[in-house]
N, C-alpha and C. Protein backbone atom coordinates (compact mmCIF):
# COMPACT_ATOMS: atom_id res chain seq x y z
N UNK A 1 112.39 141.63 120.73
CA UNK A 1 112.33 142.62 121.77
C UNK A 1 112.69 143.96 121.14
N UNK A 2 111.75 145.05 121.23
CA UNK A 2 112.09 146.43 120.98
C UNK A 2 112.43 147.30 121.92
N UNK A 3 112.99 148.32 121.78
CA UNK A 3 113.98 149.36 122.76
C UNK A 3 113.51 150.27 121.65
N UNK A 4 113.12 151.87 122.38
CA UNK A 4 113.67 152.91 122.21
C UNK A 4 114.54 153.43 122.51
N UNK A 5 115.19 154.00 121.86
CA UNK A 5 116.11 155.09 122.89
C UNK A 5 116.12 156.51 121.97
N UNK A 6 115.76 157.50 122.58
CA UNK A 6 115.14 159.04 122.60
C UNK A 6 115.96 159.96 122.65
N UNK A 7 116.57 160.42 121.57
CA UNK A 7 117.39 160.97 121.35
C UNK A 7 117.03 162.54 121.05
N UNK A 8 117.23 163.21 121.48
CA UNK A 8 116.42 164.87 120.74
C UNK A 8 116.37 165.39 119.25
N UNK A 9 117.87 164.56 118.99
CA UNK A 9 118.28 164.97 117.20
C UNK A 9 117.30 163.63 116.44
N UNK A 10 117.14 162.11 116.92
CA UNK A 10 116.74 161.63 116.62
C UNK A 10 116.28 160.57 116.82
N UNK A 11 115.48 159.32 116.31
CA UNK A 11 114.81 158.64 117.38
C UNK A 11 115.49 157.23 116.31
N UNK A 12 116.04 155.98 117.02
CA UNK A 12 116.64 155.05 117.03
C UNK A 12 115.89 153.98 117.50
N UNK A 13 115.55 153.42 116.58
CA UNK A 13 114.51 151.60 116.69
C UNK A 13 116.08 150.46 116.89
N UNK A 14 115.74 149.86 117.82
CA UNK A 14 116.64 148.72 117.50
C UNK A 14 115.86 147.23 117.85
N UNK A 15 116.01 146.38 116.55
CA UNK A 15 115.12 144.94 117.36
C UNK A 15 116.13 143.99 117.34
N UNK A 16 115.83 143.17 118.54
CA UNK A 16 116.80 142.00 118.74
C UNK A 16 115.86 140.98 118.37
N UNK A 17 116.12 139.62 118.08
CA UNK A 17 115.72 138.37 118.08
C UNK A 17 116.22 137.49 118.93
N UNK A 18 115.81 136.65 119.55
CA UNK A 18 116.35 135.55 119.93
C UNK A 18 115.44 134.33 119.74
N UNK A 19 116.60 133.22 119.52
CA UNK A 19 115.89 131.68 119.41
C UNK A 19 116.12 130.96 120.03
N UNK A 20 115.10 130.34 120.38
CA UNK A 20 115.08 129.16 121.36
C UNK A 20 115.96 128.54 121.17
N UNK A 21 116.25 128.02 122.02
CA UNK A 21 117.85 126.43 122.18
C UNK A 21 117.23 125.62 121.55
N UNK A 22 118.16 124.87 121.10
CA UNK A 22 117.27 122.93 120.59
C UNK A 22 116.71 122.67 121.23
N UNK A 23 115.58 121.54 120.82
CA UNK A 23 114.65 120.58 121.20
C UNK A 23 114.15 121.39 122.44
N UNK A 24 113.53 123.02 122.27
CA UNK A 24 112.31 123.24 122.88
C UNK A 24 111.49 124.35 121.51
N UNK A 25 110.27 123.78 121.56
CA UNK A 25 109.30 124.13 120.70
C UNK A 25 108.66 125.06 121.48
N UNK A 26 107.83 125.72 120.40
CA UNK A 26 106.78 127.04 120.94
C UNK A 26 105.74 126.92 120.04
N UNK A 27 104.78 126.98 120.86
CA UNK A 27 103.30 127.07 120.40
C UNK A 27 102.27 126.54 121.73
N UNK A 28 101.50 126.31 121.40
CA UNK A 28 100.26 126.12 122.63
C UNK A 28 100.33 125.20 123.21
N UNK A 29 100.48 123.85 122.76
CA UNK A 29 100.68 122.48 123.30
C UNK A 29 101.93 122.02 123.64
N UNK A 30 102.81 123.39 123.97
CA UNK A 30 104.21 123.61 125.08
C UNK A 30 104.14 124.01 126.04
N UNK A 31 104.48 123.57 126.93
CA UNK A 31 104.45 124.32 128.26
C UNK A 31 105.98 124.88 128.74
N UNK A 32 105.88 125.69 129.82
CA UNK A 32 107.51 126.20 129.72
C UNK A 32 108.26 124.74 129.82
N UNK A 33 109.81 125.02 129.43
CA UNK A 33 110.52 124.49 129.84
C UNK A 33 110.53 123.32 128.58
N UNK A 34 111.69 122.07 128.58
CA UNK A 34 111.92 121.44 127.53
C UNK A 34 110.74 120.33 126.97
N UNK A 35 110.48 120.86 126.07
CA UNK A 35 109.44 119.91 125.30
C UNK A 35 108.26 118.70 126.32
N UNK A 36 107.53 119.77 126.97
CA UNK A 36 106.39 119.55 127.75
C UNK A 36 105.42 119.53 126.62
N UNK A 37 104.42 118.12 126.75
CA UNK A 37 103.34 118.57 126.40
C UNK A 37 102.18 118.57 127.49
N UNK A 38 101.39 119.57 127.08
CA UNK A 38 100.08 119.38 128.05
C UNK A 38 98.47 118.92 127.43
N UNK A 39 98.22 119.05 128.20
CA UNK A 39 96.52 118.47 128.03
C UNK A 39 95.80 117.45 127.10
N UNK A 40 95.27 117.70 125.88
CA UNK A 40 94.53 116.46 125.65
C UNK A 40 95.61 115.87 124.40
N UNK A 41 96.88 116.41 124.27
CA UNK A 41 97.89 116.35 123.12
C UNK A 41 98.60 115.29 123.71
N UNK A 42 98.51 115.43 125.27
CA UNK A 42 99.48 114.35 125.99
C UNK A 42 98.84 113.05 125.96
N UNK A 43 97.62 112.99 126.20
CA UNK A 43 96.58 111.93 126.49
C UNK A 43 96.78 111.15 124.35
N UNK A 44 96.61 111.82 123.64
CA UNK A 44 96.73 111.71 122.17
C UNK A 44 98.21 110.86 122.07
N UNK A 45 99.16 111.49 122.48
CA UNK A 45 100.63 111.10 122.36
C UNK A 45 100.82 109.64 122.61
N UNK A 46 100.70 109.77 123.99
CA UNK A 46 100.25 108.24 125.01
C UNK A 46 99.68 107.42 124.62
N UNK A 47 98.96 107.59 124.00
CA UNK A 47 97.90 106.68 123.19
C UNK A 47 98.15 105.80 122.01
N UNK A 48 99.09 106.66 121.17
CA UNK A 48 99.47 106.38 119.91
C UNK A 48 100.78 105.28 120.40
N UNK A 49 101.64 105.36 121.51
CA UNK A 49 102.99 105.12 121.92
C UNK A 49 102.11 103.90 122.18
N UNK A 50 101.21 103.43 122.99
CA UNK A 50 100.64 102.32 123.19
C UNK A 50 99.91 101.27 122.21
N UNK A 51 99.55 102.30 121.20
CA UNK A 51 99.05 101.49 120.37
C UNK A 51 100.04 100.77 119.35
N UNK A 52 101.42 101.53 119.28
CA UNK A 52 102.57 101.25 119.14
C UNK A 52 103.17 99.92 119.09
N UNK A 53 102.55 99.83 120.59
CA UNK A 53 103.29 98.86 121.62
C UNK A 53 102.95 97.75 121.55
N UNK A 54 101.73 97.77 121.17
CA UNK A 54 100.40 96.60 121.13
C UNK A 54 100.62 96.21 119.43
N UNK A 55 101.08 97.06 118.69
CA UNK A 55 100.86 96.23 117.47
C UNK A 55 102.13 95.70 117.29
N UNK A 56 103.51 95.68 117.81
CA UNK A 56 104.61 95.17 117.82
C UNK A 56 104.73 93.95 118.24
N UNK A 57 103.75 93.95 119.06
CA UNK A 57 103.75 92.78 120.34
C UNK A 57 102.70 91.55 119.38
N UNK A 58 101.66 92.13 118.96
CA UNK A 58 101.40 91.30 118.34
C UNK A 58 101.94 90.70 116.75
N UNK A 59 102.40 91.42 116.13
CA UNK A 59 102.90 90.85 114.87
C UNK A 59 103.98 89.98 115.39
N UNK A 60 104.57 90.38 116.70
CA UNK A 60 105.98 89.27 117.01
C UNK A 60 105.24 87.95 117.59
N UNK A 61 103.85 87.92 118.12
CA UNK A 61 103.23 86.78 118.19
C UNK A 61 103.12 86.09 116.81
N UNK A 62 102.82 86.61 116.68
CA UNK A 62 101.90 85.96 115.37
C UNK A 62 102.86 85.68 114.21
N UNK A 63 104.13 86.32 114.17
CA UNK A 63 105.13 85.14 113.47
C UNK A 63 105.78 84.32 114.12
N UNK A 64 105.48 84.17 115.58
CA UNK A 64 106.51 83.14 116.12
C UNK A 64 105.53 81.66 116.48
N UNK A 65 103.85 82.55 116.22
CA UNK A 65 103.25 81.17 115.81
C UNK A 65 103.24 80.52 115.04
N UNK A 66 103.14 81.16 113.83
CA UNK A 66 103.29 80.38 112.07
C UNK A 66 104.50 79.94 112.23
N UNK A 67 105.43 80.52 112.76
CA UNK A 67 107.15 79.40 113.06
C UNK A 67 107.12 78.30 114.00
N UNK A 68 106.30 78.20 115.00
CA UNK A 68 105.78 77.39 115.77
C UNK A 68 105.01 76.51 114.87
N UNK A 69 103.84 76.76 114.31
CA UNK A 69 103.14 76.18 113.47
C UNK A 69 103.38 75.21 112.43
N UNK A 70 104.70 76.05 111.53
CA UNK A 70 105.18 75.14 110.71
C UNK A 70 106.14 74.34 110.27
N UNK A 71 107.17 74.47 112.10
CA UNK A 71 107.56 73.23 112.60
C UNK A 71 106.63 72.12 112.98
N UNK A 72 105.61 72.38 113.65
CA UNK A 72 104.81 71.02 113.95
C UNK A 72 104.30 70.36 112.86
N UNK A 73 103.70 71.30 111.80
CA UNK A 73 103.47 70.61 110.69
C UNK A 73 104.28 69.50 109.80
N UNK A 74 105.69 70.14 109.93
CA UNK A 74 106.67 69.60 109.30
C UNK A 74 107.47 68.76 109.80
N UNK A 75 106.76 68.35 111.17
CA UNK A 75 107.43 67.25 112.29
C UNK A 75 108.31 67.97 112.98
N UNK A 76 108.90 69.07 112.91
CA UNK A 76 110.38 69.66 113.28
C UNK A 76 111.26 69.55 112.08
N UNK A 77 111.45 69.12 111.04
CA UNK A 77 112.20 69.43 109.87
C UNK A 77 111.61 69.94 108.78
N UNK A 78 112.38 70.59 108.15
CA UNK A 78 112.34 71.12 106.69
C UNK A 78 111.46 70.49 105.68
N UNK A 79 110.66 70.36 104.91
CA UNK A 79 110.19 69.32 103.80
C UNK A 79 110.79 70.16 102.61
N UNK A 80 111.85 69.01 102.23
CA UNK A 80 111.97 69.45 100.85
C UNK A 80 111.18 69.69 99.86
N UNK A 81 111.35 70.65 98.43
CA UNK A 81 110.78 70.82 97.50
C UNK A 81 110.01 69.91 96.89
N UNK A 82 109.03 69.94 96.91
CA UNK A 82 107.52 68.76 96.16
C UNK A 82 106.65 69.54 95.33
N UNK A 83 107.20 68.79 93.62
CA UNK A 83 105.94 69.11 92.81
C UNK A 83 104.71 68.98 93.29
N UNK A 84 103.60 70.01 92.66
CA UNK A 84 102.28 69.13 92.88
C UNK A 84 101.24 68.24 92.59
N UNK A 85 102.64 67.75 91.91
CA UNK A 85 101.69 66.11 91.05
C UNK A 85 102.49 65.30 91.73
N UNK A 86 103.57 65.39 92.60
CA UNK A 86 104.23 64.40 93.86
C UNK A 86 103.49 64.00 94.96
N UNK A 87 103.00 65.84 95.24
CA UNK A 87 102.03 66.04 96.46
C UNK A 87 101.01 65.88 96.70
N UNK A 88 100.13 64.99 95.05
CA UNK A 88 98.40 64.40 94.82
C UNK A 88 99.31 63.36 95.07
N UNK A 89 100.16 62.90 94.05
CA UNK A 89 100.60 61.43 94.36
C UNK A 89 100.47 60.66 95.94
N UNK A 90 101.86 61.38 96.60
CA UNK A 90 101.57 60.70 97.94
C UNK A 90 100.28 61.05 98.59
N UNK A 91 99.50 62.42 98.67
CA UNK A 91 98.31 62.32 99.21
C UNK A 91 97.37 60.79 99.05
N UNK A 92 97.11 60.33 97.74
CA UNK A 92 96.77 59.27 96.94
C UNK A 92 97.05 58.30 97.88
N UNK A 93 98.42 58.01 97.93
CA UNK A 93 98.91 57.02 98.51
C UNK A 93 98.81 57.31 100.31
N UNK A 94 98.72 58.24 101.25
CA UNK A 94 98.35 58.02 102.15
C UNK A 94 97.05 57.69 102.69
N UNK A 95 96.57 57.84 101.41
CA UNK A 95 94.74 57.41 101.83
C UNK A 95 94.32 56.33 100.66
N UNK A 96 95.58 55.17 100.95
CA UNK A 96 95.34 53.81 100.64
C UNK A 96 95.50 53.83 99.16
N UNK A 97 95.47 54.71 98.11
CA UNK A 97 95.84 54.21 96.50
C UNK A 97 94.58 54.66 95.87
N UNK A 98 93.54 55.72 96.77
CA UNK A 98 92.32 55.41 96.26
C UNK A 98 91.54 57.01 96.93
N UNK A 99 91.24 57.82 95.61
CA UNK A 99 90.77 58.88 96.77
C UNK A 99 89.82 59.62 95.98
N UNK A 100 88.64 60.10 96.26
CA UNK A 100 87.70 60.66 95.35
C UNK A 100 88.29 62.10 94.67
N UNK A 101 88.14 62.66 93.53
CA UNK A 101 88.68 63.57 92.78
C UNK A 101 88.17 65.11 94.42
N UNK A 102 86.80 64.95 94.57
CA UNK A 102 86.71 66.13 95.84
C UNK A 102 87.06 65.78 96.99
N UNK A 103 87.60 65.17 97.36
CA UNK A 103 88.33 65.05 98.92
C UNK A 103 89.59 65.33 98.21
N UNK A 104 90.44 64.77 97.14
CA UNK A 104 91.52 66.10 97.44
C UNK A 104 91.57 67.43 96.85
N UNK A 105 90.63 67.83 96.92
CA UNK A 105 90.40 69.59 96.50
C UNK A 105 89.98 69.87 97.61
N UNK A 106 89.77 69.13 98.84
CA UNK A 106 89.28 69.20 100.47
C UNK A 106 90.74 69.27 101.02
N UNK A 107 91.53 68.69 100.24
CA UNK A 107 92.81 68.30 101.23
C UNK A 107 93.96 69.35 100.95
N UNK A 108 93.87 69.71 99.40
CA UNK A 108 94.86 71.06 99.21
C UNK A 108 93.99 72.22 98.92
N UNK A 109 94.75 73.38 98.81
CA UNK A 109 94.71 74.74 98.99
C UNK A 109 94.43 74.78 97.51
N UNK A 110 94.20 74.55 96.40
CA UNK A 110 93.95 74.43 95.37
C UNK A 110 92.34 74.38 94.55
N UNK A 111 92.44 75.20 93.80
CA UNK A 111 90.47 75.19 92.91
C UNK A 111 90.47 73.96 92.20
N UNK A 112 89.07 73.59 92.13
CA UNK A 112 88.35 72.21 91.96
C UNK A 112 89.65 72.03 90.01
N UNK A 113 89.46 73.54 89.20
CA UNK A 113 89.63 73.61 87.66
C UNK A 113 91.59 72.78 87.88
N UNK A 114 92.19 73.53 89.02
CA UNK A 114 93.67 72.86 89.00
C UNK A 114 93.32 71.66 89.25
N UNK A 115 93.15 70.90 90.19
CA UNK A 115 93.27 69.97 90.63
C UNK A 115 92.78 69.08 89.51
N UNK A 116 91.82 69.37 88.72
CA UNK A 116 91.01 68.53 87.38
C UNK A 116 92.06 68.82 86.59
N UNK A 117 92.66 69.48 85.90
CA UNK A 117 94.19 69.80 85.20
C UNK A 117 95.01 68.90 85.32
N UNK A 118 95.31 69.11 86.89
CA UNK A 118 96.85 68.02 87.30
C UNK A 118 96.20 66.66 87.15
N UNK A 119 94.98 66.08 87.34
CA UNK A 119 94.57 65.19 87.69
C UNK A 119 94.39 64.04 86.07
N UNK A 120 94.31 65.34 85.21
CA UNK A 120 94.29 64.78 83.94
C UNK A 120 96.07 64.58 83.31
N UNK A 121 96.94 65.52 83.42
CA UNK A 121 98.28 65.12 83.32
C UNK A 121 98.40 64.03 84.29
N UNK A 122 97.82 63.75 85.18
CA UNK A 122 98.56 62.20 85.73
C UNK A 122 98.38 61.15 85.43
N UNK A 123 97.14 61.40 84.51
CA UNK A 123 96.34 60.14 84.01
C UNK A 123 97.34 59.96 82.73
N UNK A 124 97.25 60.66 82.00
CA UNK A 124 97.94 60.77 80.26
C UNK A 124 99.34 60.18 80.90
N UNK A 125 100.09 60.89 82.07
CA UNK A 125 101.33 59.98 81.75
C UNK A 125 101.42 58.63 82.99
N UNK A 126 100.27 57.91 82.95
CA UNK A 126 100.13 56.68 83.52
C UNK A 126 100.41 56.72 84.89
N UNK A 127 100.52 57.26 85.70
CA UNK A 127 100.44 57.71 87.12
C UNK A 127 99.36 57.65 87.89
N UNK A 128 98.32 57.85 87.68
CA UNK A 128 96.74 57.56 88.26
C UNK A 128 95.77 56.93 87.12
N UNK A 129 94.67 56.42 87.44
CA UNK A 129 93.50 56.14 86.90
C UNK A 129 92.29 56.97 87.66
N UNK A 130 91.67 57.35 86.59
CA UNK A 130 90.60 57.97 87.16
C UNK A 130 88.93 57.31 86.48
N UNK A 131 88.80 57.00 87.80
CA UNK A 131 86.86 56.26 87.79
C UNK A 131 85.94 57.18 87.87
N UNK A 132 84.88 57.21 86.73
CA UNK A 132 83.67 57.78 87.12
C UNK A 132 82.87 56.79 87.77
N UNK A 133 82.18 57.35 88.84
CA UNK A 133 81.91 56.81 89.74
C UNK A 133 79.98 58.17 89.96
N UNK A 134 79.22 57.65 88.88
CA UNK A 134 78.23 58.60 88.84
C UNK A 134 78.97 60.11 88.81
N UNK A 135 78.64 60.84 89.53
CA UNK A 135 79.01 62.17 89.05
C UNK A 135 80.08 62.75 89.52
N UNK A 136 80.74 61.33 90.04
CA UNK A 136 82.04 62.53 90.94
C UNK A 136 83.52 60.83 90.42
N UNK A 137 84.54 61.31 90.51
CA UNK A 137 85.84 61.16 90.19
C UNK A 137 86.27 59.59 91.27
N UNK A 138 86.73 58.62 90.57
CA UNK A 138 87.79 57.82 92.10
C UNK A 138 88.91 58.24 91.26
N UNK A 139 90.07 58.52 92.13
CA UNK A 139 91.17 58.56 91.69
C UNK A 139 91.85 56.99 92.07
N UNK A 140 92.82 56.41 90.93
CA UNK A 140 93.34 55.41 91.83
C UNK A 140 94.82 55.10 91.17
N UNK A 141 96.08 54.68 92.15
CA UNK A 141 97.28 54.48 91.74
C UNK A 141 96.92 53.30 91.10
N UNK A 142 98.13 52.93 90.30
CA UNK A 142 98.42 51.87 89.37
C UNK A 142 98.20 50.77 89.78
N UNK A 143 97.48 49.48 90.08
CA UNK A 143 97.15 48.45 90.77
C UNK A 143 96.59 48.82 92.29
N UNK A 144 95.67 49.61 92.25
CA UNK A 144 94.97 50.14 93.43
C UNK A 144 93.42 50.27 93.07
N UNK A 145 93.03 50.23 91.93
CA UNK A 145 91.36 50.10 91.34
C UNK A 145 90.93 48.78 91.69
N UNK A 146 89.72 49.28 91.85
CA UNK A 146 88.50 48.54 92.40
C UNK A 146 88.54 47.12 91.53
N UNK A 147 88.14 45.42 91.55
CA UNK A 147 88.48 44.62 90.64
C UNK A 147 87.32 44.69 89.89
N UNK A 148 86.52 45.43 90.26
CA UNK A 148 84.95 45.74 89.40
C UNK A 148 85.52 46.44 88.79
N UNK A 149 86.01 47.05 88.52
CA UNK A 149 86.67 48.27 87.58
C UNK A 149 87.20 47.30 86.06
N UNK A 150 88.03 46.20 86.46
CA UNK A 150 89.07 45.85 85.41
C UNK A 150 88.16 45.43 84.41
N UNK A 151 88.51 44.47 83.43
CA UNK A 151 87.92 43.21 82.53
C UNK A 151 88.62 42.45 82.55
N UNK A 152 87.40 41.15 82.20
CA UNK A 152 87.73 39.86 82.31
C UNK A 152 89.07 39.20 82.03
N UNK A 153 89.07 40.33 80.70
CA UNK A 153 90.56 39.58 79.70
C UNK A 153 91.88 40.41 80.46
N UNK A 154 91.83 40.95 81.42
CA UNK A 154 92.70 41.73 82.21
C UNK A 154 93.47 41.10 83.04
N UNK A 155 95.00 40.62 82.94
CA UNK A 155 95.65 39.79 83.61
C UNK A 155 95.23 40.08 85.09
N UNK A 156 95.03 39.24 86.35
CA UNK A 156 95.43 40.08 87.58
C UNK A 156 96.33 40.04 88.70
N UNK A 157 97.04 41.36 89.04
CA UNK A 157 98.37 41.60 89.40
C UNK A 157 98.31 40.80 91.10
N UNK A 158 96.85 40.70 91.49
CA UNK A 158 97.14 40.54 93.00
C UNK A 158 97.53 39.08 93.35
């Protein structure tokens, strides 16, 4: 705010300033009074607060399903720590002692090259047998192969 004041000997400018109180802004998308917004800034604001709202809401879904999820998986308890030459093993063994090399690359989260890896360490340390069977794999636990498989001179365990 400027003032003259008119003096005959001489002429005297004085400027004052003043600043707004806290938490009220100035510019266009203020309206009087404390931190109003108007028009399409409000509609913008609102929008964002909602979209806010909506993505909170869903990430809290969506981990309390996978927590949901992987209790049911796990019966309601914990599964302890399992190698994954434990976790072909019993697979193996829940599907009878006997399982083609691609149904379990169907059954874990794992590429065809691991599963052929682990599948060969289980063989070397006597843990599985593995049948070619034309172009694809039988896997089989230790007294779980086919009796077409054995030979003649082959004691048998059953």
């Amino acid at each position: 705010m400027k003032t003259q004041h008119r003096d005959p000997s001489r002429v005297l400018t004085v400027t004052t300033w003043s600043l707004p109180p806290l938490g009220i802004l100035s510019g266009p998308w203020v309206a009087s009074g404390p931190l109003q917004l108007a028009g399409p800034h409000l509609a913008a604001f609102a929008g964002i607060v909602v979209l806010a709202i909506l993505g909170g809401v869903l990430l809290l879904r969506n981990r309390l399903e996978e927590r949901n999820s992987f209790t049911a998986a796990t019966g309601g308890q914990s599964e302890e720590f399992v190698t994954d030459r434990e976790r072909v093993r019993r697979l193996i063994t829940e599907n009878g002692g006997r399982m083609k090399q691609s149904q379990i690359v169907d059954s874990v989260d794992w590429s065809k090259a691991k599963v052929s890896r682990l599948l060969a360490e289980l063989e070397e340390d006597g843990h599985i047998t593995k049948l070619r069977l034309g172009r694809e794999n039988l896997v089989c636990l230790p007294g779980n192969e086919p009796t077409a498989s054995k030979s003649p001179e082959q004691p048998k365990t059953e």
